[in-house]
PDB file of N, CA and C in Angstrom:
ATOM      1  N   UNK A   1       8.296  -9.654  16.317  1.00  0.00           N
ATOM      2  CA  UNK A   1       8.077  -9.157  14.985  1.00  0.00           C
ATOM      3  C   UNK A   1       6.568  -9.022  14.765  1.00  0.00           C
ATOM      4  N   UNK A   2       6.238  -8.209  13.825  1.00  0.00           N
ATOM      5  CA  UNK A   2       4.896  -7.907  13.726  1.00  0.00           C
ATOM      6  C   UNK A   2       4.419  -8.581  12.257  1.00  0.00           C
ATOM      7  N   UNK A   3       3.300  -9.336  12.581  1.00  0.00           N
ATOM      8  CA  UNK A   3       2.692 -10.538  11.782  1.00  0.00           C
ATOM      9  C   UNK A   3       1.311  -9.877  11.521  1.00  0.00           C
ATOM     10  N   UNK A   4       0.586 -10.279  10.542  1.00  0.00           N
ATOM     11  CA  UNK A   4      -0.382 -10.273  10.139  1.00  0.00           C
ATOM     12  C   UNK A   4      -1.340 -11.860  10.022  1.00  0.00           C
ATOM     13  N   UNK A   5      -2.324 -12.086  10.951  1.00  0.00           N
ATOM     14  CA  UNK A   5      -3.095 -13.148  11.133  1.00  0.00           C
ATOM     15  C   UNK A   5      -4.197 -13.232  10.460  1.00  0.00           C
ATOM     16  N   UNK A   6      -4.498 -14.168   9.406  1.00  0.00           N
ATOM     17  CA  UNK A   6      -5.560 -14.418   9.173  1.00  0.00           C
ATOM     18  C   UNK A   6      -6.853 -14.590   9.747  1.00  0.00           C
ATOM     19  N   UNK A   7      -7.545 -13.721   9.528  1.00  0.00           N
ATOM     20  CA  UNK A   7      -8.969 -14.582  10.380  1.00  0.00           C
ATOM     21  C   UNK A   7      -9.488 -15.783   9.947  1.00  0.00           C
ATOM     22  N   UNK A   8      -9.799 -16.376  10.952  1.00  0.00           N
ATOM     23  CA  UNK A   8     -10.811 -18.011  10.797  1.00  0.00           C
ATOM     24  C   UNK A   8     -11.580 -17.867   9.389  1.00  0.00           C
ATOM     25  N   UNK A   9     -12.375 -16.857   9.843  1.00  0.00           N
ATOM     26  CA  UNK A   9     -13.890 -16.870   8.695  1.00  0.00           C
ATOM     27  C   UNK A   9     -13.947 -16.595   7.392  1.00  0.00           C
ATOM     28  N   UNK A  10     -12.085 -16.369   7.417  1.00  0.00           N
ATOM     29  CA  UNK A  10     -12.182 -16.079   5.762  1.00  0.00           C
ATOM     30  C   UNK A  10     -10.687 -16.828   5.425  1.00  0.00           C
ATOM     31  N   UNK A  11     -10.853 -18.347   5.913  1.00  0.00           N
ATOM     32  CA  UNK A  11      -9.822 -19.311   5.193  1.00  0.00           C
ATOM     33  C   UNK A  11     -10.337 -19.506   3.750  1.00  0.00           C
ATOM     34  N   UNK A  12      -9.464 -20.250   3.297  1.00  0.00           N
ATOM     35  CA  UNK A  12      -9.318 -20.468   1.734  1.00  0.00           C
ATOM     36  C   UNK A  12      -9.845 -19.122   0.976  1.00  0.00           C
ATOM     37  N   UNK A  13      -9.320 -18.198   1.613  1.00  0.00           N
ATOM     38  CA  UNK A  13      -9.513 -17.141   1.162  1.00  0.00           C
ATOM     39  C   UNK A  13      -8.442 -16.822  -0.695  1.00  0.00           C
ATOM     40  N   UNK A  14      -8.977 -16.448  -1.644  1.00  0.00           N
ATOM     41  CA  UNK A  14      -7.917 -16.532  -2.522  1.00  0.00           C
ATOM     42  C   UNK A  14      -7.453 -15.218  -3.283  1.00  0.00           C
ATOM     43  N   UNK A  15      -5.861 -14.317  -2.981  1.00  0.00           N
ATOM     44  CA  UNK A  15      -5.535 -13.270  -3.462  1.00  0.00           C
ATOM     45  C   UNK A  15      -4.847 -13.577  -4.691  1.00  0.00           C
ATOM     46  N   UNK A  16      -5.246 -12.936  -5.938  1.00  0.00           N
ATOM     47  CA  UNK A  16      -4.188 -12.932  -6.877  1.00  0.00           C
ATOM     48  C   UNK A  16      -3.822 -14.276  -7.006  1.00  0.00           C
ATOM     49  N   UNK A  17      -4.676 -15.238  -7.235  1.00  0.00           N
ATOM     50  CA  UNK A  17      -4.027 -16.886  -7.556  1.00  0.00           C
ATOM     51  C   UNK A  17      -3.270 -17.498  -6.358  1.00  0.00           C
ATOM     52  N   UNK A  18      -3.039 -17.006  -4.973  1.00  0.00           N
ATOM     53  CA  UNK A  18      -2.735 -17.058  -4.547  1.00  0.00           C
ATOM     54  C   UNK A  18      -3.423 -17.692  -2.907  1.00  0.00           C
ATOM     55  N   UNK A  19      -3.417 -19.043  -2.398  1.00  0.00           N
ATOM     56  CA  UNK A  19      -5.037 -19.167  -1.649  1.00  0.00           C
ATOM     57  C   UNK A  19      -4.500 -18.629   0.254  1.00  0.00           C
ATOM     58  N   UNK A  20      -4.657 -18.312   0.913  1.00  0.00           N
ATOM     59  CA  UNK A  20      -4.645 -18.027   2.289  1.00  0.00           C
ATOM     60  C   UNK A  20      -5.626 -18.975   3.126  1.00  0.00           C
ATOM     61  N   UNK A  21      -4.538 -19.436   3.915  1.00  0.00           N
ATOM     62  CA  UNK A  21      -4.801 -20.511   5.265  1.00  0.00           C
ATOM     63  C   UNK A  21      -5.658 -19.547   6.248  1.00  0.00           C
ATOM     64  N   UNK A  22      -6.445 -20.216   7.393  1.00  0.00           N
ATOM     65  CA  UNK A  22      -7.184 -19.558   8.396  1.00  0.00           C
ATOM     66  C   UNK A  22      -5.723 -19.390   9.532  1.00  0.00           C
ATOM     67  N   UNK A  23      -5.400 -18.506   9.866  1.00  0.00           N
ATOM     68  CA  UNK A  23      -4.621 -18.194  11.176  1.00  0.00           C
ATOM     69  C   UNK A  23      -3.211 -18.544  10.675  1.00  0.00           C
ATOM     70  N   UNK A  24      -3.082 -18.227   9.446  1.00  0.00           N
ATOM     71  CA  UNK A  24      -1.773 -17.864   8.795  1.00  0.00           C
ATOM     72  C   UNK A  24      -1.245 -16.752   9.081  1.00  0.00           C
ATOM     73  N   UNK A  25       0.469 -16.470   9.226  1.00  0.00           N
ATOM     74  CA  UNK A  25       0.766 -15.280   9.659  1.00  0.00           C
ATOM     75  C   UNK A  25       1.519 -14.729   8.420  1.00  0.00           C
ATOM     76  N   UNK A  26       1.465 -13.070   8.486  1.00  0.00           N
ATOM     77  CA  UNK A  26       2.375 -12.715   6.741  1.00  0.00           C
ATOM     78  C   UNK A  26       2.782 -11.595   7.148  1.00  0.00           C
ATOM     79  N   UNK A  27       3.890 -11.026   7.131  1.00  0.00           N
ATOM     80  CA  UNK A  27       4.580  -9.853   7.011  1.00  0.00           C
ATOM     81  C   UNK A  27       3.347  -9.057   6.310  1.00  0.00           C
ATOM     82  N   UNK A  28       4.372  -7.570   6.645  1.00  0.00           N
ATOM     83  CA  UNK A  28       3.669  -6.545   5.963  1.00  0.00           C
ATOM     84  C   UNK A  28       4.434  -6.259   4.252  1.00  0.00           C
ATOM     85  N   UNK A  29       4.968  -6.871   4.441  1.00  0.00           N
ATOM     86  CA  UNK A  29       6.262  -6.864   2.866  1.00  0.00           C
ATOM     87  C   UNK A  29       5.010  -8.108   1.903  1.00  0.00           C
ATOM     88  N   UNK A  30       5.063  -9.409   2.789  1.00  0.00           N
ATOM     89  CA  UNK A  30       4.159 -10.495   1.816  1.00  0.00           C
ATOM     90  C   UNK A  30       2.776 -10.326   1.395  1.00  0.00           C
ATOM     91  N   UNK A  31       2.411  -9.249   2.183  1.00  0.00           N
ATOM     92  CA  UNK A  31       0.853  -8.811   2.410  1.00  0.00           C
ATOM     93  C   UNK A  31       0.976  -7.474   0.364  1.00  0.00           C
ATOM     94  N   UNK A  32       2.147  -6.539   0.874  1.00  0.00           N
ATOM     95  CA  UNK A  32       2.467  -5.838  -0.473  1.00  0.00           C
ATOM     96  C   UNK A  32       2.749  -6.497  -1.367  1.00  0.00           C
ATOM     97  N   UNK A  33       3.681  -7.725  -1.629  1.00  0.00           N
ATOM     98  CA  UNK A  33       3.777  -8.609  -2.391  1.00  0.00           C
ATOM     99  C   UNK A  33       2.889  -8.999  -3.832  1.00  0.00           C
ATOM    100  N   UNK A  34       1.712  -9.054  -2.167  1.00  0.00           N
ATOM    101  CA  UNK A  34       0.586 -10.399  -3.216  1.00  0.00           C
ATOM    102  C   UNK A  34      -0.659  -9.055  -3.489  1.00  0.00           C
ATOM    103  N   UNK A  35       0.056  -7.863  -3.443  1.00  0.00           N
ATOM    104  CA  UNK A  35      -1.038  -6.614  -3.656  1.00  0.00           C
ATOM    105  C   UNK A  35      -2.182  -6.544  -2.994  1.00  0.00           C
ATOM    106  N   UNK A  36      -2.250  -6.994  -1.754  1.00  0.00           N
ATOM    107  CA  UNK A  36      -3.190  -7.060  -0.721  1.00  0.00           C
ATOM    108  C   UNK A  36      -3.688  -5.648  -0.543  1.00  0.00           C
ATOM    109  N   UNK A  37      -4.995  -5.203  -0.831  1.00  0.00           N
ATOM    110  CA  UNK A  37      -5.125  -3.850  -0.325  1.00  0.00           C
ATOM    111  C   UNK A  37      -5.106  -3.116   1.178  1.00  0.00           C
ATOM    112  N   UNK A  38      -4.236  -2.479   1.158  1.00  0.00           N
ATOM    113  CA  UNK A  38      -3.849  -2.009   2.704  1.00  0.00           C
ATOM    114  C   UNK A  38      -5.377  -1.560   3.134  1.00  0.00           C
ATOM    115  N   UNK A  39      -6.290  -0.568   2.598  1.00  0.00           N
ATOM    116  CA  UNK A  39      -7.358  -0.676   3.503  1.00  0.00           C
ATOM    117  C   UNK A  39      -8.259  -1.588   3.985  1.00  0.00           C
ATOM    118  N   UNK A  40      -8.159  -2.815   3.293  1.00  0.00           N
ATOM    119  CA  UNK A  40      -8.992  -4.019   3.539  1.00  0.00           C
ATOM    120  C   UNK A  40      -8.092  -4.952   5.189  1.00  0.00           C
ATOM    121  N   UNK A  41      -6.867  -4.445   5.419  1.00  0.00           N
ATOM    122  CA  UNK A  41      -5.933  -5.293   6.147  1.00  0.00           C
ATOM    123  C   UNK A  41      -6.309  -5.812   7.361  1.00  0.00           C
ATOM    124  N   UNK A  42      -7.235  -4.136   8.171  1.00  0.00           N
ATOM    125  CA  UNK A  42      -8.265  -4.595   8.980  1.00  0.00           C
ATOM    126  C   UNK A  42      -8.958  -5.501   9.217  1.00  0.00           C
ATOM    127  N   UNK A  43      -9.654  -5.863   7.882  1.00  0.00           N
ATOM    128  CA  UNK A  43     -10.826  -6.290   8.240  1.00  0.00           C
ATOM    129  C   UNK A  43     -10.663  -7.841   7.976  1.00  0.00           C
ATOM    130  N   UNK A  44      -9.367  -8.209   7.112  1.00  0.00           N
ATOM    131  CA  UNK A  44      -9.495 -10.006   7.261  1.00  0.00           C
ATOM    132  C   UNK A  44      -8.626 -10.217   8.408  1.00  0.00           C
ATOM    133  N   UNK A  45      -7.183  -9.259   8.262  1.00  0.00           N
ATOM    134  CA  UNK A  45      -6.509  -9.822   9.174  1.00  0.00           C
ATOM    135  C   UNK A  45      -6.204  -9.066  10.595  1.00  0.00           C
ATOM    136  N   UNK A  46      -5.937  -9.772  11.768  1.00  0.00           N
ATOM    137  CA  UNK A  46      -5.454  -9.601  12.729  1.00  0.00           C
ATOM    138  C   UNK A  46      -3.927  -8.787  13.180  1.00  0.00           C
ATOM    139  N   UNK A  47      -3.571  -7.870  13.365  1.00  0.00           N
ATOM    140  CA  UNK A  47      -2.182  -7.449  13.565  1.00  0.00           C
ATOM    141  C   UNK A  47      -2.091  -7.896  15.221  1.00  0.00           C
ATOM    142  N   UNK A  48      -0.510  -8.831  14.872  1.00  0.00           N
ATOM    143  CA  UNK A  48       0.130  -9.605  16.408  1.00  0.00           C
ATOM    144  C   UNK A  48       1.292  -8.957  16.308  1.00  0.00           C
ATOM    145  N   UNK A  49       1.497  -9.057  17.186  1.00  0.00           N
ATOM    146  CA  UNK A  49       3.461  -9.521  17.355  1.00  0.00           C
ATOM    147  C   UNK A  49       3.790 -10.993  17.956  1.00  0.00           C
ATOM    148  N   UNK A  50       4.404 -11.723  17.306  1.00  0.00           N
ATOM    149  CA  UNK A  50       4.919 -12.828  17.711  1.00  0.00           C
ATOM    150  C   UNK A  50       6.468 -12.933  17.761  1.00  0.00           C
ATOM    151  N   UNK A  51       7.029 -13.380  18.690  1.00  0.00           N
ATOM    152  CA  UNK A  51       8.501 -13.537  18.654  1.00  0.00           C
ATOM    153  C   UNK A  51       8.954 -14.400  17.237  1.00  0.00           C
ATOM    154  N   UNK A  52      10.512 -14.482  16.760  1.00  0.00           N
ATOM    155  CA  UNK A  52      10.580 -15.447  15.534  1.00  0.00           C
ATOM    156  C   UNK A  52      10.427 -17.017  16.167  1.00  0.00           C
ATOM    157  N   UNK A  53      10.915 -16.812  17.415  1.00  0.00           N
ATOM    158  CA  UNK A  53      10.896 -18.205  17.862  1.00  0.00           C
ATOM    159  C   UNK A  53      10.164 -19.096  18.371  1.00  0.00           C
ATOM    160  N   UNK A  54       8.278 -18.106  18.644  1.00  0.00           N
ATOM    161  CA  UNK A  54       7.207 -18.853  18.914  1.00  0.00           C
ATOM    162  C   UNK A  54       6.208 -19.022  17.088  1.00  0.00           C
ATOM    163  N   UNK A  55       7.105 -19.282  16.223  1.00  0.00           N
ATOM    164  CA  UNK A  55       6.264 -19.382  15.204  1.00  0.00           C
ATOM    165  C   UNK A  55       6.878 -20.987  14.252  1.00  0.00           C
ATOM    166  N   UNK A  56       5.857 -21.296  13.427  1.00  0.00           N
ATOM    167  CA  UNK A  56       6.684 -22.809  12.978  1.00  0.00           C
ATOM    168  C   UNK A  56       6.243 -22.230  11.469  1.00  0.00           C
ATOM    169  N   UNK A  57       6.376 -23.813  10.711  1.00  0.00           N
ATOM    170  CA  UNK A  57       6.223 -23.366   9.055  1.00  0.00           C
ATOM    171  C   UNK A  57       5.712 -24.975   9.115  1.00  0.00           C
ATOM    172  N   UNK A  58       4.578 -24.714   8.476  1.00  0.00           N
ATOM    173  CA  UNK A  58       3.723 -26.324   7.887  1.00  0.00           C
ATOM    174  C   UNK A  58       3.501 -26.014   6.192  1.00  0.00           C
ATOM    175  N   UNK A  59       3.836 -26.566   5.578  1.00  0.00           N
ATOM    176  CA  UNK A  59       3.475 -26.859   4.355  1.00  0.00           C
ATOM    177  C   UNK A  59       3.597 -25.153   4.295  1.00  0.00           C
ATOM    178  N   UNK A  60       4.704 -24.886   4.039  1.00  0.00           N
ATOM    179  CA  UNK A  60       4.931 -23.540   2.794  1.00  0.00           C
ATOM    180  C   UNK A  60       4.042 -22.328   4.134  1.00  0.00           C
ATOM    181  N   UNK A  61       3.733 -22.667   4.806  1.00  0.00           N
ATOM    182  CA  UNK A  61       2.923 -21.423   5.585  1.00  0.00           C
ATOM    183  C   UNK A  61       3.275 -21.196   7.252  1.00  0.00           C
ATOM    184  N   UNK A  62       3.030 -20.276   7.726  1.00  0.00           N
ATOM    185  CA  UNK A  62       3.771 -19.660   8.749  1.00  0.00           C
ATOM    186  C   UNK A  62       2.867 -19.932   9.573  1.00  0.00           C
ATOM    187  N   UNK A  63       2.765 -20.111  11.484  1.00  0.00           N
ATOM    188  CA  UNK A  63       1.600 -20.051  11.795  1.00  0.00           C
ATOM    189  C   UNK A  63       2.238 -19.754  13.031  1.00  0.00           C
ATOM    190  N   UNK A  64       1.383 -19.334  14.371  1.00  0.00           N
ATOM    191  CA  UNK A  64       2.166 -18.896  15.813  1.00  0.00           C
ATOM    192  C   UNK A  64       1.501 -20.253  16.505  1.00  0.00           C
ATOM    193  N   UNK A  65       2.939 -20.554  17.484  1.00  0.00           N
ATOM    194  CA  UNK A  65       2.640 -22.139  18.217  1.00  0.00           C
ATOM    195  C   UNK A  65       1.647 -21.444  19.445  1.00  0.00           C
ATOM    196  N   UNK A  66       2.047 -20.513  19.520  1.00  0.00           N
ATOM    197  CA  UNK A  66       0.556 -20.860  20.827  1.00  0.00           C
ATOM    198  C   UNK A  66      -0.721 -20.655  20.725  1.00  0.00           C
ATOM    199  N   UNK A  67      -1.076 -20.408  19.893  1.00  0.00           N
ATOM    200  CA  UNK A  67      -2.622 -20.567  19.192  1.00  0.00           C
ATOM    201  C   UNK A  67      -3.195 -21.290  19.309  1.00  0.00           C
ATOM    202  N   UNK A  68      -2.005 -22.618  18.801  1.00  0.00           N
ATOM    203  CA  UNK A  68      -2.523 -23.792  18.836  1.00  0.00           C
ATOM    204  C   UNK A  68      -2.542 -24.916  19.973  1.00  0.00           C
ATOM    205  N   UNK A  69      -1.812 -24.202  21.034  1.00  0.00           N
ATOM    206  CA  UNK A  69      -1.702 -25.281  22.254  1.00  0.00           C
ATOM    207  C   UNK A  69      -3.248 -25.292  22.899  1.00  0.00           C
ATOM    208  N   UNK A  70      -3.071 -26.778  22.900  1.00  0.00           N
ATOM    209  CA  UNK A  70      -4.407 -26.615  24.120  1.00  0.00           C
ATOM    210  C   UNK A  70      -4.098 -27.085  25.106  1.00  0.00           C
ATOM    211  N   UNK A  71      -4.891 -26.715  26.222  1.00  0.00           N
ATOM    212  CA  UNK A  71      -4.889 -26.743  27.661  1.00  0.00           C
ATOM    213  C   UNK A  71      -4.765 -28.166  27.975  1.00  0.00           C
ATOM    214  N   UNK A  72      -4.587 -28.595  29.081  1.00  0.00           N
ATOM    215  CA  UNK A  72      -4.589 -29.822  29.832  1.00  0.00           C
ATOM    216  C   UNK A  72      -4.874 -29.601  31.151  1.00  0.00           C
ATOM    217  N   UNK A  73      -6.308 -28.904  31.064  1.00  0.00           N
ATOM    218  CA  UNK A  73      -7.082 -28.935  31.890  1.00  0.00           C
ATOM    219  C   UNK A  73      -8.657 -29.937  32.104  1.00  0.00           C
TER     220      UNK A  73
END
């Protein structure tokens, strides 16, 4: 499915009363939702595709698990 990723550099970012996590993922429906301007979409967020089943939910927010794995090297 195709996700929309927050960038790092603009966590606690805040739409419409609404605050955005760093490397949060959001549909293109939640992105219209919260009246996100489609030409700005570029420039905070990242377009992925993540499967449904490599993604979790922490506190009310969506995020992709392998982002966050680190190596064990």
């Amino acid at each position: 499915m195709t996700y929309y990723e927050l960038k790092p550099e603009y966590d606690q970012m805040t739409v419409n009363q609404y605050s955005l996590i760093a490397m949060e993922l959001k549909t293109q429906k939640e992105l219209s939702r919260l009246k996100f301007p489609e030409e700005l979409r570029d420039k905070y967020f990242l377009k992925t595709k993540v499967s449904n089943r490599k993604i979790y939910w922490f506190f009310g927010a969506r995020f992709n698990i392998n982002k966050n794995e680190k190596s064990n090297n």
